[in-house]
Protein backbone atom coordinates (compact mmCIF):
# COMPACT_ATOMS: atom_id res chain seq x y z
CA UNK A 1 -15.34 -8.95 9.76
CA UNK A 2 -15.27 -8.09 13.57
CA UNK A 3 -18.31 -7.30 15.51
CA UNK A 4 -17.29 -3.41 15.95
CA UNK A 5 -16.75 -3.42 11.86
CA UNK A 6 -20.52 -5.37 11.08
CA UNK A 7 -22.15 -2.61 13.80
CA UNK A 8 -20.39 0.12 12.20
CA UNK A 9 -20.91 -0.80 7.98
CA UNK A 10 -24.86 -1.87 9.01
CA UNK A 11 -27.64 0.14 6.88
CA UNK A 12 -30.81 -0.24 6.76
CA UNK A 13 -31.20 -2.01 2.71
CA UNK A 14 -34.71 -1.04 0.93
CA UNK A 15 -33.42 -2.60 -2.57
CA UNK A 16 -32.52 -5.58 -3.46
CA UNK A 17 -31.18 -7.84 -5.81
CA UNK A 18 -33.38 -10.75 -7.35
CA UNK A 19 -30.62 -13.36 -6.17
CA UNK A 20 -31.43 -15.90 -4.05
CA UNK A 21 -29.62 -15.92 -0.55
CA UNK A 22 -27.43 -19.24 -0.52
CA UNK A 23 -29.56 -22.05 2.24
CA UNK A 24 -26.08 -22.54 4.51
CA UNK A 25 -25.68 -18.37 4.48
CA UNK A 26 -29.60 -18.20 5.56
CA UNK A 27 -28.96 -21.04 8.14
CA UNK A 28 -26.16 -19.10 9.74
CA UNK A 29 -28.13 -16.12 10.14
CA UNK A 30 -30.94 -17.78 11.36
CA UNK A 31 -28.30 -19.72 13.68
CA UNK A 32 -27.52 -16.45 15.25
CA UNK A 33 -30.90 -15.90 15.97
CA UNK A 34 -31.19 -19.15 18.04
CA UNK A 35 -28.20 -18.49 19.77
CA UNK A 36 -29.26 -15.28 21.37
CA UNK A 37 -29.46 -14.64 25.04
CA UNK A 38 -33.26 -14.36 26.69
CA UNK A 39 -34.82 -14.03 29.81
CA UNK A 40 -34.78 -16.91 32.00
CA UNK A 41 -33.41 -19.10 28.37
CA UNK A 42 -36.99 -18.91 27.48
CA UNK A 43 -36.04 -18.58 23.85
CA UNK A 44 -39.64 -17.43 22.97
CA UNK A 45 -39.09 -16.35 19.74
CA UNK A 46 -40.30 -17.96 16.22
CA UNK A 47 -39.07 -16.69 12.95
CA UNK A 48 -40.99 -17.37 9.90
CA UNK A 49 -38.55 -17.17 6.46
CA UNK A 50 -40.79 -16.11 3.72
CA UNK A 51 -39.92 -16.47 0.39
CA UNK A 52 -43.06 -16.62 -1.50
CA UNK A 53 -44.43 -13.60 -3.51
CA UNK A 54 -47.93 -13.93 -3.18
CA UNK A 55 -47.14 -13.95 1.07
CA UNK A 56 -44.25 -11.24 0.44
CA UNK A 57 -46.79 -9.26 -1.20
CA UNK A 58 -49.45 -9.13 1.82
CA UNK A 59 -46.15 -8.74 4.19
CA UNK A 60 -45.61 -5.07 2.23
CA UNK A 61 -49.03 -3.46 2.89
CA UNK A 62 -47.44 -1.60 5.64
CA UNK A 63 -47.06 2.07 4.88
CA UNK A 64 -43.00 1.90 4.94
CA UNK A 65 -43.13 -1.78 3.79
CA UNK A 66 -43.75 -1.68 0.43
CA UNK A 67 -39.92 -2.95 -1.05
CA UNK A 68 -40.95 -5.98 0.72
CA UNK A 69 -42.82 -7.56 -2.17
CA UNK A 70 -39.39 -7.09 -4.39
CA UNK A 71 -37.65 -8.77 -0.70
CA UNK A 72 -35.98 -12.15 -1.80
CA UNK A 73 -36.49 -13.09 2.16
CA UNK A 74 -38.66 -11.85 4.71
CA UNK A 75 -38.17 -12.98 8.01
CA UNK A 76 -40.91 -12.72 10.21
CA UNK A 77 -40.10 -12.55 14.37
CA UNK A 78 -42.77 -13.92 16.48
CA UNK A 79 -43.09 -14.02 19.97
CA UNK A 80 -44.60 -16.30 22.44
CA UNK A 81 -46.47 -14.11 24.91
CA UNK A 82 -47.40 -16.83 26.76
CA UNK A 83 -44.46 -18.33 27.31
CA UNK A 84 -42.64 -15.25 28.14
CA UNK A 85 -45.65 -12.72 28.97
CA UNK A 86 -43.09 -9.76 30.05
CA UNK A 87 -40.01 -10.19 27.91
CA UNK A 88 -41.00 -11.84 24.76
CA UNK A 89 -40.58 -8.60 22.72
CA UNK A 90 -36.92 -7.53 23.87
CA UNK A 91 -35.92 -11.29 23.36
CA UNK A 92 -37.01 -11.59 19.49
CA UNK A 93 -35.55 -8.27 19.38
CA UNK A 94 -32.36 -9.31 20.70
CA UNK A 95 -32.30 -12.48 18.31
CA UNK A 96 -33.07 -10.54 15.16
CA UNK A 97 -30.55 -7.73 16.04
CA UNK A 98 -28.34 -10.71 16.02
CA UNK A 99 -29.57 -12.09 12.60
CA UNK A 100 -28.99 -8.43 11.11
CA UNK A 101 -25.04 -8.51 12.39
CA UNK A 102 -24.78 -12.26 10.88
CA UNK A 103 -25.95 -11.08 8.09
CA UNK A 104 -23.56 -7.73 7.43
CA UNK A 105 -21.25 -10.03 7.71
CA UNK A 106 -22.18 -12.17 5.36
CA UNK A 107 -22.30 -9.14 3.29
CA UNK A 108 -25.91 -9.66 3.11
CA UNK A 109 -28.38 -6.68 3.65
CA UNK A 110 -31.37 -6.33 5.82
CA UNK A 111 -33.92 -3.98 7.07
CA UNK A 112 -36.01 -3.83 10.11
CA UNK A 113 -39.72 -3.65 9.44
CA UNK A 114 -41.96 -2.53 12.06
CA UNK A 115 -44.65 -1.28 9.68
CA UNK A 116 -47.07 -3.83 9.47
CA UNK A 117 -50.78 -4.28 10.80
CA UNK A 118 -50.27 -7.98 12.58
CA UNK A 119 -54.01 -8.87 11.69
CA UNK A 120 -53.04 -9.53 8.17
CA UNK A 121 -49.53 -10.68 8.76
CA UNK A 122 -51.25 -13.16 11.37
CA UNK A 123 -53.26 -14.32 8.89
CA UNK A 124 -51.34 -14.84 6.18
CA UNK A 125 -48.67 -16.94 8.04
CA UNK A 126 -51.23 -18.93 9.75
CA UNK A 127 -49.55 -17.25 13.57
CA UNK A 128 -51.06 -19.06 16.41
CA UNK A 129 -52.64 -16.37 19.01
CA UNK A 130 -50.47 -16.64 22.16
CA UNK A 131 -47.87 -15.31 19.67
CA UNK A 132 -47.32 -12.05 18.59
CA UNK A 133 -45.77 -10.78 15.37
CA UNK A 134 -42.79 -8.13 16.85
CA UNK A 135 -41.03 -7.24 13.84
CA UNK A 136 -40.07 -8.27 10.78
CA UNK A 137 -36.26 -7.89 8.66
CA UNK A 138 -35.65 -7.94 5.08
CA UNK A 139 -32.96 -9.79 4.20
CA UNK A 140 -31.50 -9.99 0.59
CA UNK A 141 -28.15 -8.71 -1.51
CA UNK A 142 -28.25 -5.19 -1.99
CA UNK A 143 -28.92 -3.68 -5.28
CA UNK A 144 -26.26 -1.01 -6.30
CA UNK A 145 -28.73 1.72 -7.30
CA UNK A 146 -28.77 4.75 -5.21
CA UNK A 147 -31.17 4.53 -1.95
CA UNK A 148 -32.19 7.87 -1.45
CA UNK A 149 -33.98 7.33 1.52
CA UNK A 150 -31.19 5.41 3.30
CA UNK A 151 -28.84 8.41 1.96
CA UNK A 152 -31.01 11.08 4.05
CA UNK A 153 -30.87 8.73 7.12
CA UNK A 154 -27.13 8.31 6.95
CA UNK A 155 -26.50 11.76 6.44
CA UNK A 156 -28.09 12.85 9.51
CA UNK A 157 -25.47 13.12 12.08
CA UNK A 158 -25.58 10.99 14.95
CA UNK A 159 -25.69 11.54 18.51
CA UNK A 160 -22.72 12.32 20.40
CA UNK A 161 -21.91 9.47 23.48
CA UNK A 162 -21.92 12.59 25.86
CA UNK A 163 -25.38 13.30 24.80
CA UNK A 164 -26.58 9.84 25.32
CA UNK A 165 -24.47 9.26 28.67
CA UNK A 166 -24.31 9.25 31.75
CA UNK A 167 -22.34 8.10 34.88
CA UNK A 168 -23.90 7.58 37.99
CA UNK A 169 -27.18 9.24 37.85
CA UNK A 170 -29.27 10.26 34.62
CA UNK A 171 -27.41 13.82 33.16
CA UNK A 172 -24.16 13.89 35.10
């Protein structure tokens, strides 16, 4: 699958199949994670793969989070705000946009999680304080029953390049 092709087939999964994610599949995704560009190659990102219930379970409390508990793997981004103080979110964000390409290819699904309360999430994963949990992706095959959620969302037309263009200046 080409780039274009992975961008273009990528939904957002909220249901998954009980089947375990294959370890060399995971460590390619993760791979493309760690290969991501950052400011200054600060790389101040930390992902946290979470495959245990009990800790899936606290991950779902978030009000859009809930499918996370039946999630075979949560990845969890962290960020190193000391490290990288102005540019730690955009860089996990970078490396897990990355992960969720790696893994459409893979034919794997994911979806990006930023409904969480980081207290908890903190917690549970025992995250040190200069870093800060960013987002979250479930990762996991996807179940063939109907998602009517991700239906409505990719029914909804998308914006036109004209309306989110522009050359030279901002509206021309």
């Amino acid at each position: 699958m080409k780039v274009f092709e992975a961008v273009q087939s990528r939904r957002s999964v909220r249901a998954y199949e009980p089947k375990s994610i294959p370890e060399e599949v995971l460590l390619k995704i993760l791979e493309s994670g760690r290969l991501a560009p950052s400011a200054s190659n600060r790389q101040p990102w930390h992902f946290i793969v979470v495959k245990d219930p009990e800790k899936r379970k606290v991950l779902s409390e978030g009000k859009y989070a809930h499918f996370l508990a039946e999630t075979p793997v949560v990845i969890v981004g962290c960020g190193d705000a000391e490290l990288s103080p102005r540019w730690y979110a955009v860089d996990v964000t970078i490396a897990l946009q990355q992960m969720v390409l790696t893994a459409t290819e893979e034919g794997i699904g994911t979806c990006w999680i930023g409904s969480f309360d980081e207290e908890p999430v903190r917690k549970c994963l025992k995250v040190p304080e200069r870093f800060k949990v960013v987002a979250m992706l479930a990762v996991g095959y996807p179940k063939d029953k109907l998602d009517l959620k991700a239906l409505l969302i990719k029914s909804k037309n998308r914006k036109t390049l004209k309306e989110i263009t522009s050359k030279e200046e901002f509206g021309e």
